[in-house]
Protein backbone atom coordinates (compact mmCIF):
# COMPACT_ATOMS: atom_id res chain seq x y z
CA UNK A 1 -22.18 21.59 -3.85
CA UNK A 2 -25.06 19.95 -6.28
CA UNK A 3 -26.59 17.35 -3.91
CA UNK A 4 -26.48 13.57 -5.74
CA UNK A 5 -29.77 11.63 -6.39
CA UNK A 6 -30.30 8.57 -4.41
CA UNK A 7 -29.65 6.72 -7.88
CA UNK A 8 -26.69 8.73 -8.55
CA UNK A 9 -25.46 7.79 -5.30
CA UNK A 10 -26.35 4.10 -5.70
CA UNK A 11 -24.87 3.62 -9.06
CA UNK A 12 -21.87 5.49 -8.05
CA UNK A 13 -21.28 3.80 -5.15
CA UNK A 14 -21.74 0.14 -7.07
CA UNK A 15 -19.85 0.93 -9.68
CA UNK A 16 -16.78 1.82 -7.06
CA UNK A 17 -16.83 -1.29 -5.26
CA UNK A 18 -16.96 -3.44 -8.47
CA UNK A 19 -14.01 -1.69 -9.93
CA UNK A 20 -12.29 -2.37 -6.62
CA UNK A 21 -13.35 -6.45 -6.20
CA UNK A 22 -12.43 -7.10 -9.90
CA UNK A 23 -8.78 -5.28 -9.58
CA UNK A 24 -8.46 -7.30 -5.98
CA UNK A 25 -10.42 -10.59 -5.98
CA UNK A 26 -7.26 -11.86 -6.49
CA UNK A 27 -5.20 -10.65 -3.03
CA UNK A 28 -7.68 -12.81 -1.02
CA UNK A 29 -5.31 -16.10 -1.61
CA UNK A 30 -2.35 -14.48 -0.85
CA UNK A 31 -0.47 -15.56 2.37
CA UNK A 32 0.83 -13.90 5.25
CA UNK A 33 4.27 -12.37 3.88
CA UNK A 34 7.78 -10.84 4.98
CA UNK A 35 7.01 -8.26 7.91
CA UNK A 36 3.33 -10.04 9.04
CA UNK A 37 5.10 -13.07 10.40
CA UNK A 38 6.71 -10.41 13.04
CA UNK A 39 3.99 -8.35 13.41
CA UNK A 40 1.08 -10.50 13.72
CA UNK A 41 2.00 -14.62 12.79
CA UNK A 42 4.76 -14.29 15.55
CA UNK A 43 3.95 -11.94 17.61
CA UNK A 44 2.19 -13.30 20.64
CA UNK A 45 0.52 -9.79 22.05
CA UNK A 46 -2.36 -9.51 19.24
CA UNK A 47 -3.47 -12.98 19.42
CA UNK A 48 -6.83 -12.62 21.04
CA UNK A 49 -8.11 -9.58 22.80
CA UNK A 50 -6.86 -10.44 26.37
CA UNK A 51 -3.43 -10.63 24.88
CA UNK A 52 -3.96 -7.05 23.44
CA UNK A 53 -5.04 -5.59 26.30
CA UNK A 54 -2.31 -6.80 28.55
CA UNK A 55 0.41 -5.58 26.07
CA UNK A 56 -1.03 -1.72 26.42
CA UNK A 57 0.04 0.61 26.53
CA UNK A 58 1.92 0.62 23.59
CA UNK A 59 2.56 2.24 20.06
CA UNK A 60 -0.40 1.88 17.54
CA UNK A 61 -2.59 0.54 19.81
CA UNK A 62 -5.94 0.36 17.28
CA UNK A 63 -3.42 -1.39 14.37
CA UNK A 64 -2.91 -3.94 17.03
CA UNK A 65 -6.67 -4.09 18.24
CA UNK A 66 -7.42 -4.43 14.47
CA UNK A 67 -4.69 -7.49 14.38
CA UNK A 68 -6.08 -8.99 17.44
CA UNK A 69 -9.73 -9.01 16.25
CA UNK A 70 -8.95 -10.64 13.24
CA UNK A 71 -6.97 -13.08 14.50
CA UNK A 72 -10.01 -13.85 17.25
CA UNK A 73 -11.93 -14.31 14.28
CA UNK A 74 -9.94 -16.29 12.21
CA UNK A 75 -6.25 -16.59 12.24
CA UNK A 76 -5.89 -17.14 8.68
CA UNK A 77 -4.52 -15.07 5.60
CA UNK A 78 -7.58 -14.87 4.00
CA UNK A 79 -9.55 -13.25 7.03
CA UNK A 80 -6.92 -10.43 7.54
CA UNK A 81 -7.07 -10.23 3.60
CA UNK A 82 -10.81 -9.59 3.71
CA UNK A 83 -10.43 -7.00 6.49
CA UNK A 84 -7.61 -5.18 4.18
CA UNK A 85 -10.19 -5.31 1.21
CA UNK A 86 -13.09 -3.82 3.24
CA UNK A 87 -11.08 -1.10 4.39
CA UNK A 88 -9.80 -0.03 1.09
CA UNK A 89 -13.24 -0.04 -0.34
CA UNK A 90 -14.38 1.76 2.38
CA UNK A 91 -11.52 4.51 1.74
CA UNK A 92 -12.63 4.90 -2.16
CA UNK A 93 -15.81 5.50 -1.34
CA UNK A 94 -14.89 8.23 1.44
CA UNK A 95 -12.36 9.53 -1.23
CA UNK A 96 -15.56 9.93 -3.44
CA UNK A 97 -17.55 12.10 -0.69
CA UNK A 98 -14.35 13.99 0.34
CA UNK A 99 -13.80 14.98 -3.40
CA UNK A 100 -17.07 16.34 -4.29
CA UNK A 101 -16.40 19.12 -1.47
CA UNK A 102 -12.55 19.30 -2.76
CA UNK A 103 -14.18 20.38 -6.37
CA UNK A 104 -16.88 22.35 -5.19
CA UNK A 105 -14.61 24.97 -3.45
CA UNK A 106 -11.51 24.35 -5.93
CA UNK A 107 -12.53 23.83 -9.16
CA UNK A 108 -16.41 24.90 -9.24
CA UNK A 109 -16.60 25.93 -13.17
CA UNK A 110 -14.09 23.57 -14.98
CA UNK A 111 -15.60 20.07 -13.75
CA UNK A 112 -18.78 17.58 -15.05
CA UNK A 113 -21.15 16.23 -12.18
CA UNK A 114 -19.36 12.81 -12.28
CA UNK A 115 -15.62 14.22 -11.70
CA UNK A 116 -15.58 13.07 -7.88
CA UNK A 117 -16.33 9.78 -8.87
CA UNK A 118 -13.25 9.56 -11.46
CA UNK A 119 -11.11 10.27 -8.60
CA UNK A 120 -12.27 7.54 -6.48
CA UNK A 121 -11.88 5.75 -9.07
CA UNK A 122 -8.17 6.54 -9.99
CA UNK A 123 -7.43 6.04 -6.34
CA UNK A 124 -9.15 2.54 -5.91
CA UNK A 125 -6.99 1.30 -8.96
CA UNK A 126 -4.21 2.83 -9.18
CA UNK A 127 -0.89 -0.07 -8.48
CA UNK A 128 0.75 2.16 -5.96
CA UNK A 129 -2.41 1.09 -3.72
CA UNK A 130 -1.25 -2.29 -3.63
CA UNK A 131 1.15 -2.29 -1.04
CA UNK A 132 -1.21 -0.52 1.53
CA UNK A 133 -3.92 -3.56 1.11
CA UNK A 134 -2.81 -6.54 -0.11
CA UNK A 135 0.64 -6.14 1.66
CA UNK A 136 -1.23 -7.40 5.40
CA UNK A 137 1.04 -5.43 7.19
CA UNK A 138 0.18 -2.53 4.80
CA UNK A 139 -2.83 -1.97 6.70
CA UNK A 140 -0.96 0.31 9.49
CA UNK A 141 -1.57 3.00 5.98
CA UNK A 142 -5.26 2.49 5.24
CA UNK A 143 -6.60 1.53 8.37
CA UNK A 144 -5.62 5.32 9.63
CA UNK A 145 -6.40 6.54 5.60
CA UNK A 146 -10.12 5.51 6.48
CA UNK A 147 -10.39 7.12 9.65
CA UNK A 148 -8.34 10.44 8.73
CA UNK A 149 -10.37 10.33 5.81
CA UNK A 150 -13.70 10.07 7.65
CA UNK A 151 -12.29 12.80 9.96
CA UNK A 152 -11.81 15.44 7.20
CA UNK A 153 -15.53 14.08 5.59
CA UNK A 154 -17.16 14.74 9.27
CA UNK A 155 -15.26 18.25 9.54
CA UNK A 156 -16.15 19.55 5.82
CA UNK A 157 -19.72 18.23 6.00
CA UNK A 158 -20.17 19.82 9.69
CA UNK A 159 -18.99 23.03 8.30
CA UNK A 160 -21.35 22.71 5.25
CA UNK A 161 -24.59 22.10 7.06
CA UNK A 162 -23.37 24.30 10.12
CA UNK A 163 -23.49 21.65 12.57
CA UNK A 164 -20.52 21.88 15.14
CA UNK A 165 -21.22 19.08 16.51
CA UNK A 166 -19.87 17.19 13.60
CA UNK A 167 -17.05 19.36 12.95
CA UNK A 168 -16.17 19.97 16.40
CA UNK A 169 -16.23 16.71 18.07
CA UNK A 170 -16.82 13.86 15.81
CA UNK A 171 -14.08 14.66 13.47
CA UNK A 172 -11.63 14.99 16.73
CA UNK A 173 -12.56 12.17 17.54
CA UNK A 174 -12.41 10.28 14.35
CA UNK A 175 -8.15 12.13 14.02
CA UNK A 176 -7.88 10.62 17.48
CA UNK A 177 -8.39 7.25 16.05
CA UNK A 178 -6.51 7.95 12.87
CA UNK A 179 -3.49 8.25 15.14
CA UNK A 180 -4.52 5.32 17.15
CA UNK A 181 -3.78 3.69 14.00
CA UNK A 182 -0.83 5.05 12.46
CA UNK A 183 1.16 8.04 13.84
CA UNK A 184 1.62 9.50 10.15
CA UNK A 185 -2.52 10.81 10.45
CA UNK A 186 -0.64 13.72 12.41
CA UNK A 187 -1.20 15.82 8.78
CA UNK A 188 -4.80 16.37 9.20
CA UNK A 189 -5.04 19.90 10.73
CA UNK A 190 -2.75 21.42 8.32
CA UNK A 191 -4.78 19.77 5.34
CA UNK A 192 -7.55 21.49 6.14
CA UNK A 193 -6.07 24.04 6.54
CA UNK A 194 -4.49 24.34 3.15
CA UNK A 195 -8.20 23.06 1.90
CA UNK A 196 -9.60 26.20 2.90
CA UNK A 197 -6.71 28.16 2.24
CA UNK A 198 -6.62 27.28 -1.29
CA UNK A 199 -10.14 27.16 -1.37
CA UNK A 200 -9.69 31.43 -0.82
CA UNK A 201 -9.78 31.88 3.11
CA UNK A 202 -7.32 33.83 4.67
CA UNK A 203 -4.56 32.33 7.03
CA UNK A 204 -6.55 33.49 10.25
CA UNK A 205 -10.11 31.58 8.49
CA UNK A 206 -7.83 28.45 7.73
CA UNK A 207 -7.36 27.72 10.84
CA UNK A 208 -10.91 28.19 12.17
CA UNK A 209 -12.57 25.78 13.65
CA UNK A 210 -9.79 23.16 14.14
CA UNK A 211 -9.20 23.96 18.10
CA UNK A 212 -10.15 20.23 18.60
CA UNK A 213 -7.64 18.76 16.21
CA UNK A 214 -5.01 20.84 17.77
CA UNK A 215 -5.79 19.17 21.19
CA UNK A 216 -6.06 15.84 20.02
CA UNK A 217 -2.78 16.50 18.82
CA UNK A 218 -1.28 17.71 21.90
CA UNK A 219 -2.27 15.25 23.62
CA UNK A 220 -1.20 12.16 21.13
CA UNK A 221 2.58 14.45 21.40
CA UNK A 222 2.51 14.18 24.83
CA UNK A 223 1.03 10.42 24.76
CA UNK A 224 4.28 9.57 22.24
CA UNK A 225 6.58 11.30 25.08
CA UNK A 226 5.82 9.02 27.77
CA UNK A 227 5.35 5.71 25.85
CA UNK A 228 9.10 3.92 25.86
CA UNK A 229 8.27 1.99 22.52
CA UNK A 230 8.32 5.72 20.71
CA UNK A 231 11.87 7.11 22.66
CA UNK A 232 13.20 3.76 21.32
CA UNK A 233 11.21 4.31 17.56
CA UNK A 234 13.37 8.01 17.18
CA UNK A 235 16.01 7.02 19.40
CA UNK A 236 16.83 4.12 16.16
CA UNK A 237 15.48 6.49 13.33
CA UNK A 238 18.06 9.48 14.55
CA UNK A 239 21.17 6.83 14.80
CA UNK A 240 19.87 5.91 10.91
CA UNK A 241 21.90 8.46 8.96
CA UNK A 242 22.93 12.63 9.29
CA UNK A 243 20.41 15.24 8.29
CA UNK A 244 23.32 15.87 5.45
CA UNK A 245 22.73 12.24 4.62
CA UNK A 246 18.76 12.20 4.98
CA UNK A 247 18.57 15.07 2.48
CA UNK A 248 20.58 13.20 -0.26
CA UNK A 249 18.61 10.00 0.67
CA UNK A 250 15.22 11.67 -0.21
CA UNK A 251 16.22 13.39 -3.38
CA UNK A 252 16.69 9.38 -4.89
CA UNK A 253 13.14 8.20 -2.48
CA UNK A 254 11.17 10.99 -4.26
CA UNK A 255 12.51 10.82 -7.74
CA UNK A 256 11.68 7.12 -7.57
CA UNK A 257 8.26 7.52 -5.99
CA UNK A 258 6.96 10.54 -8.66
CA UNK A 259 8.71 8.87 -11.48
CA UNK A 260 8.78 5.34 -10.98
CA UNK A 261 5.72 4.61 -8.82
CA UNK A 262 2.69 7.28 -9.14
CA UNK A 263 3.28 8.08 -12.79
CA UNK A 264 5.55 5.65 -13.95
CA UNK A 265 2.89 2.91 -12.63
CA UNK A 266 5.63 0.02 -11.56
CA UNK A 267 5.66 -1.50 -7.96
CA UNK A 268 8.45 -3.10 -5.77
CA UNK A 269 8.52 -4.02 -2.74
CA UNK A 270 11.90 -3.14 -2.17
CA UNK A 271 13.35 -0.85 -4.61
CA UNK A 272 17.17 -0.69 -5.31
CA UNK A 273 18.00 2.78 -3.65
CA UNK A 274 21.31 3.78 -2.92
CA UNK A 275 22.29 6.73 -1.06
CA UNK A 276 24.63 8.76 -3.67
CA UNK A 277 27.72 10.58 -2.66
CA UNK A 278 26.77 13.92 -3.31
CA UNK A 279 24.45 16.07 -4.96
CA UNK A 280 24.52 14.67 -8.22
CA UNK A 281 22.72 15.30 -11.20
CA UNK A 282 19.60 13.19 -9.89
CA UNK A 283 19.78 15.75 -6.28
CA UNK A 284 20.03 18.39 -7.92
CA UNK A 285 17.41 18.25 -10.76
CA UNK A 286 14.98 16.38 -7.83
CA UNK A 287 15.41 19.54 -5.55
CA UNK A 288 15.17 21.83 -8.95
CA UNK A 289 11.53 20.24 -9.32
CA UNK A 290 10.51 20.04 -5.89
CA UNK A 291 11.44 24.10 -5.44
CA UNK A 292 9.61 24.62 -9.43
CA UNK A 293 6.40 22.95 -7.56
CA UNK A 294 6.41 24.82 -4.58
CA UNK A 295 6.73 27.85 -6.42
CA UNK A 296 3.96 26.57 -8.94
CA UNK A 297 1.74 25.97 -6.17
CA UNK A 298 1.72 29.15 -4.51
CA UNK A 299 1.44 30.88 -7.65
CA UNK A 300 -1.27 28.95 -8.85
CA UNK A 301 -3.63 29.66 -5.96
CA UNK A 302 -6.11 31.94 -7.82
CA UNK A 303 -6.27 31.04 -11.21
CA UNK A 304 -5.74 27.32 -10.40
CA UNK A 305 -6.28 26.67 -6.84
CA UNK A 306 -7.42 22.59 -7.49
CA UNK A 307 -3.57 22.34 -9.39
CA UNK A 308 -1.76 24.10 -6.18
CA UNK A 309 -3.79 21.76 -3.65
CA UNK A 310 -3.08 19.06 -5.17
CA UNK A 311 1.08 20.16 -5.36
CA UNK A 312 0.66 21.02 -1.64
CA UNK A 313 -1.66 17.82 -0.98
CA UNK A 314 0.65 15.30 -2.44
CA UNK A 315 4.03 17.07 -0.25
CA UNK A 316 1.99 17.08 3.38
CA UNK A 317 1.00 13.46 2.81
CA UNK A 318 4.99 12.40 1.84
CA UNK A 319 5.83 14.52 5.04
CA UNK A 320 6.09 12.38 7.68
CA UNK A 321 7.44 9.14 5.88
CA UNK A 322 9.72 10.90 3.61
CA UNK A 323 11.53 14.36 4.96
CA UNK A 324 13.17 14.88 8.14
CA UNK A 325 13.29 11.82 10.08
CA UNK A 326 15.43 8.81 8.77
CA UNK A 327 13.80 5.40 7.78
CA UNK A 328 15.96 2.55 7.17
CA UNK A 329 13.80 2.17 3.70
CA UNK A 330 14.34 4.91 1.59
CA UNK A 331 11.00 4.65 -0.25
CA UNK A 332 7.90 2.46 0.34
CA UNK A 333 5.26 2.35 -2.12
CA UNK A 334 2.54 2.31 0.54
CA UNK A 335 3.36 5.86 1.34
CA UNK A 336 1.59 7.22 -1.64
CA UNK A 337 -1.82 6.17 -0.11
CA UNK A 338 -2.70 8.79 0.73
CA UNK A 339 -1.52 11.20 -1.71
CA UNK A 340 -2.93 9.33 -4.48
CA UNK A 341 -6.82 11.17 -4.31
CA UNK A 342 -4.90 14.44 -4.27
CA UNK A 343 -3.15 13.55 -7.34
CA UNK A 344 -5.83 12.11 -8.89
CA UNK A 345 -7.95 15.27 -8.37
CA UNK A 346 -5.57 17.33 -10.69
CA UNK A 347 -5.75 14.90 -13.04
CA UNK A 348 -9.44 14.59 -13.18
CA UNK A 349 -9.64 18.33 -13.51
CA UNK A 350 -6.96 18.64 -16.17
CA UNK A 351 -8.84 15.77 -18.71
CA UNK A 352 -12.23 17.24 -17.86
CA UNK A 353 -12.24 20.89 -18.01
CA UNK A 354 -14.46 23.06 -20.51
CA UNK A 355 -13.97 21.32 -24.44
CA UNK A 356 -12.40 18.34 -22.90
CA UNK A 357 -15.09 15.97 -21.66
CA UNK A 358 -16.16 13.69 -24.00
CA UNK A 359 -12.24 13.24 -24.85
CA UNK A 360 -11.44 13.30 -21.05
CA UNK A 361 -13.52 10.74 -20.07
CA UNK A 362 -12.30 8.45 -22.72
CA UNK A 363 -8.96 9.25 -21.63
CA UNK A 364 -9.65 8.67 -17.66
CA UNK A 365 -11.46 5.25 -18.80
CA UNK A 366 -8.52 3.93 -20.81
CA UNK A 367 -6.24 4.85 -17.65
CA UNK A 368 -8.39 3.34 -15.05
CA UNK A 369 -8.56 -0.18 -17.16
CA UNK A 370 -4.82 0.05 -17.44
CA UNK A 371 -4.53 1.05 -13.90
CA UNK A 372 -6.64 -1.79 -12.90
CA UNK A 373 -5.06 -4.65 -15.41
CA UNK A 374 -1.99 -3.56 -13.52
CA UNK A 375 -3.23 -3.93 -9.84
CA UNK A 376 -4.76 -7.35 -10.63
CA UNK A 377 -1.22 -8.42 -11.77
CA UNK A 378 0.72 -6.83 -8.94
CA UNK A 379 -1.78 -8.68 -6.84
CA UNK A 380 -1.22 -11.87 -8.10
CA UNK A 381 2.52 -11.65 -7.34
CA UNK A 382 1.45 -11.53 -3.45
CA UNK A 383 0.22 -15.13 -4.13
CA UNK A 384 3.19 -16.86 -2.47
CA UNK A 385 6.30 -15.79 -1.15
CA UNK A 386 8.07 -17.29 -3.81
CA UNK A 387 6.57 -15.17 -6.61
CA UNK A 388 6.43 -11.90 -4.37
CA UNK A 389 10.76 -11.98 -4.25
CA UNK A 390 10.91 -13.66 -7.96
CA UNK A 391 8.83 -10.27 -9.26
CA UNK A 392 11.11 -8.20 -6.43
CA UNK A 393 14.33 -9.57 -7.82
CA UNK A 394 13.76 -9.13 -11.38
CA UNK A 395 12.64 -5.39 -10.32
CA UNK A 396 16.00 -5.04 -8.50
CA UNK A 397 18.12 -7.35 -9.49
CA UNK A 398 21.37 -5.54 -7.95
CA UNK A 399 20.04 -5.57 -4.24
CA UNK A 400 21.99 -8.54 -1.98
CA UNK A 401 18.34 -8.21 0.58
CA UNK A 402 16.42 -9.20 -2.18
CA UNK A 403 17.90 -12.25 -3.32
CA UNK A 404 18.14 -12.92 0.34
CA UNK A 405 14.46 -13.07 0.82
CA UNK A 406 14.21 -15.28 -2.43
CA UNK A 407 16.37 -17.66 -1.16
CA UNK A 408 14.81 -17.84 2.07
CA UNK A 409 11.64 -18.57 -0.22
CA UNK A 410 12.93 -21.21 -2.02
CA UNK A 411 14.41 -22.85 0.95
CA UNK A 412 10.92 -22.70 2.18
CA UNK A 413 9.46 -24.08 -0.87
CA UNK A 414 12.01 -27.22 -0.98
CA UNK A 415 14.40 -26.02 -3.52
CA UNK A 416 17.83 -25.97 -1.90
CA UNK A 417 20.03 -25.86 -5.31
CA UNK A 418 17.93 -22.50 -6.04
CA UNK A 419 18.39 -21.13 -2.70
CA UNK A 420 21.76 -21.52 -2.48
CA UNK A 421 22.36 -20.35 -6.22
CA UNK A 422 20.34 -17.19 -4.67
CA UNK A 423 22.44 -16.51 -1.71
CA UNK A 424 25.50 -16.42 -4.18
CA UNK A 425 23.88 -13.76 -5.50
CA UNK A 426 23.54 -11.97 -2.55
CA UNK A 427 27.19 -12.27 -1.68
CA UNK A 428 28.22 -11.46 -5.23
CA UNK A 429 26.67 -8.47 -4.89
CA UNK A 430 27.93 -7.78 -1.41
CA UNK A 431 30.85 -10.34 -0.10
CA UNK A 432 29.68 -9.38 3.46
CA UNK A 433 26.61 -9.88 3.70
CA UNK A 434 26.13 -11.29 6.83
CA UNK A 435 21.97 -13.28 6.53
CA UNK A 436 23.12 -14.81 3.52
CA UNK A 437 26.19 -16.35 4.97
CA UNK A 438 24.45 -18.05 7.99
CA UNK A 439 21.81 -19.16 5.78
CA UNK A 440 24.64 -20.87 3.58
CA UNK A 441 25.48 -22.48 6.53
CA UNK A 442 22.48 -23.37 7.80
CA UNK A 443 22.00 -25.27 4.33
CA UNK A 444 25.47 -27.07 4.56
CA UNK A 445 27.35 -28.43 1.64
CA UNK A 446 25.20 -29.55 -1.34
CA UNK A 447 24.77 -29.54 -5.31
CA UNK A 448 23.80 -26.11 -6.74
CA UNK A 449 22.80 -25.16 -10.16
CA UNK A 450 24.56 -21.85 -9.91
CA UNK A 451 24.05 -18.30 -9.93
CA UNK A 452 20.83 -17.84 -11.82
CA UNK A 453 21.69 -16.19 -15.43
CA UNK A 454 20.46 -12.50 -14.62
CA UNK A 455 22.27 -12.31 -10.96
C-alpha cells in the first residue's frame, strides 16, 4: 500500500470533513424526534452518569453512557446533534483509512491513488446515511460503525506493520466496545475474514489471527444470556412473525432497501411495507437476485475479487437487522450504514478502472454533489416534527402509523382541525386502528377541515 504524503493526508482529510459539514450543517437545529423522547428525553436512567451507572447492567450499555454524557453536558437537541455529527465524520474518515487497505489487496492494478478517498466520500454523502446521524436515536448504528470500524483499521494496520499488539489486543478491544454499543458489531470476525479471503488467503489463513475477536465474542454471547433485558429483546422478536413469514417479509425489506434506498437514493422513515401473501412476483425475482449475487460473488473471486467483497460485504452487514430474526420494522434505512463503504468501493472501482479516469471522476463528482444536495434536503425535513411526518406521509401515504404520527404533530403544533383531518386518515386506511381512536377522543368534538386531498 503507497504510503500518503502528509499533504495528501491533510487535504484529504479537509476536504472529507467539509463535504460532510456542508451536506449536515443543517441537522444541528433539528429537535429531539419520535423514538428519542423514549430513549433519552423520557427516559430517566441516562440522565447524568450516576443515573447510568445505577441502571447497569443492562443492554447497550456504551449507547446509554454516550446518552448520559451528553445529556450531563447539555440536555439539549443540538448537543446530542453535535455528538451525532462528530461521530459520522469520524466514521468517513476511518472509512477512508480502512479503504486504502480494502484496494490495496482487492483491486491493486485497476485503481488511481485518490480512489479511497472517493469512497469516503460516497459514504459521508450518500442520503441513506441520514437516518444513522441526524435521526438522534440513529446513533445506536454509528456510534458502534466508528468503533467496529476502528477495530478492523487497528487489526489490518497491526497485520501490515507486524505488530500484534495492535492486531491482537487493541482491535479486541475496540469489537468489545463496538458491541458495547450496538449488538449488530457481532459481524466483525467474519469480515475479516472474507477480507482476506477475497483478498486470496485460504480458509485456514482467513481466520488467522482473529482468536481475540472470537473471545470477545464468546463472552458478549454469554454476557446477552444472562442479561434479562436480551431474553425479553428475542423472547418479543420470536413472537413477531413465523420463519415462513420472516422470509416473505425480507424479500419486500431488501427489494426496497437495494432499489429504493441505496440506489434509488429516496429516504423514509417509515416505509409502507406490507408482508405479501405468498411468494409473489416481487419474492421470487428478490430471491432470483439475491441467489444471481451469491453466485456472482463466489465466482468473481479471482478475476474480480473487489466486485465479490463488496456482494459479500453489503449481505454480512444486512445480516443481523434483516435475515433470521423478526423486527417489527421491516426495513430501516439506518441499516445500510454500514454497508454503504462496501458498496461504494465497487463503485469507485467500476468508474475508475484503466481508460476510465478522467470520465470516472467526473462521473463520481456529479454523484457525490447529487448525493449531497439530497442529504442536505433530507436533513432539513428533521427540522421539526411536523415536517419529518409531512415528508413521511407524502412518501407513504397508504400507512394508518404515519398519519398517526402527523397528527400527533399537528396536535402538538396547535392545529387541531389538521390533526383530526389526519387521524381520519389513519382510520380510513385501517377502521381499527386503535392510537388514532384514543387520540380522537382525547381531542373531543370539534370543527375539522377534512381528510386532506391526497389521504
Amino acid at each position: 500500500m503507497t504510503p500518503l504524503s502528509p499533504r495528501a493526508r491533510v487535504f484529504g482529510a479537509l476536504t472529507l470533513l467539509a463535504a460532510v459539514a456542508l451536506a449536515y450543517f443543517n441537522a444541528l437545529a433539528g429537535p429531539f424526534q419520535f423514538d428519542d423522547y423514549h430513549v433519552i428525553v423520557d427516559e430517566p436512567r441516562v440522565h447524568g452518569l450516576a443515573a447510568w451507572w445505577q441502571s447497569m447492567p443492562g443492554i447497550r450499555p456504551l449507547l446509554k453512557l454516550s446518552y448520559a454524557l451528553n445529556w450531563a453536558v447539555a440536555p439539549d437537541a443540538a448537543a446530542f446533534h453535535a455528538f451525532n455529527l462528530l461521530v459520522h465524520a469520524a466514521n468517513v474518515l476511518l472509512a477512508w483509512a480502512v479503504a486504502r487497505h480494502w484496494l490495496a489487496r482487492l483491486a491493486p492494478e485497476r485503481t488511481a491513488a485518490s480512489a479511497a478517498w472517493w469512497v469516503a466520500l460516497l459514504f459521508a454523502l450518500h442520503p441513506a446515511a441520514t437516518e444513522a446521524v441526524t435521526y438522534i436515536s440513529g446513533r445506536s448504528v454509528s456510534l458502534m460503525a466508528m468503533f467496529w470500524l476502528a477495530s478492523m483499521l487497528a487489526f489490518l494496520e497491526g497485520e501490515r506493520r507486524a505488530l500484534p499488539w495492535l492486531s491482537r489486543a487493541v482491535s479486541p478491544l475496540l469489537f468489545a466496545l463496538a458491541l458495547g454499543v450496538r449488538e449488530t458489531a457481532l459481524t466483525l470476525p467474519l469480515a475479516l475474514a472474507l477480507l482476506a479471503w477475497f483478498g486470496g488467503a485460504g480458509p485456514r489463513d482467513s481466520l488467522r489471527g482473529l482468536g481475540g475477536h472470537a473471545l470477545v465474542l464468546a463472552l458478549a454471547a454469554a454476557a446477552a444470556l444472562l442479561l434479562p433485558g436480551y431474553e425479553r429483546f428475542f423472547a418479543h422478536s420470536a413472537g413477531t412473525r413465523d420463519p415462513g413469514a420472516q422470509v416473505l417479509a425480507q424479500t419486500v425489506a431488501h427489494a426496497h432497501l437495494f432499489v429504493h434506498t441505496l440506489f434509488g437514493l429516496r429516504t423514509n422513515l417509515d416505509p409502507d411495507l406490507r408482508l405479501p401473501a405468498g411468494f409473489d412476483a416481487v419474492a421470487l425475482g428478490t430471491v432470483a437476485a439475491m441467489t444471481a449475487a451469491a453466485l456472482l460473488a463466489l465466482m468473481s473471486r479471482r478475476r474480480w475479487p473487489w466486485l465479490g467483497f463488496a456482494i459479500a460485504w453489503y449481505a454480512l452487514q444486512l445480516a443481523p437487522t434483516n435475515s433470521l430474526l423478526p423486527r417489527f420494522d421491516l426495513a430501516n434505512d439506518r441499516h445500510l450504514y454500514l454497508a454503504l463503504p462496501g458498496v461504494a468501493m465497487a463503485v469507485v472501482v467500476a468508474l475508475l478502472g484503466r481508460g476510465w479516469r478522467p470520465a470516472g471522476q467526473a462521473a463520481l463528482l456529479a454523484l457525490a454533489c447529487w448525493m449531497g444536495l439530497l442529504s442536505h434536503r433530507r436533513n432539513d425535513d428533521w427540522r421539526s416534527e411536523l415536517a419529518l411526518w409531512q415528508a413521511t406521509v407524502r412518501d407513504s401515504p397508504a400507512k394508518p402509523r404515519a398519519w398517526v404520527n402527523l397528527g400527533w404533530a399537528l396536535q402538538q403544533a396547535g392545529d387541531e382541525a389538521g390533526a383530526r383531518a389526519a387521524y381520519a386518515c389513519a382510520l380510513k386506511l385501517e377502521p381499527g386502528h386503535a392510537q388514532a381512536r384514543v387520540n380522537l377522543a382525547v381531542l373531543g368534538p370539534g370543527p375539522g377541515s377534512g381528510p386532506p386531498p391526497d389521504c
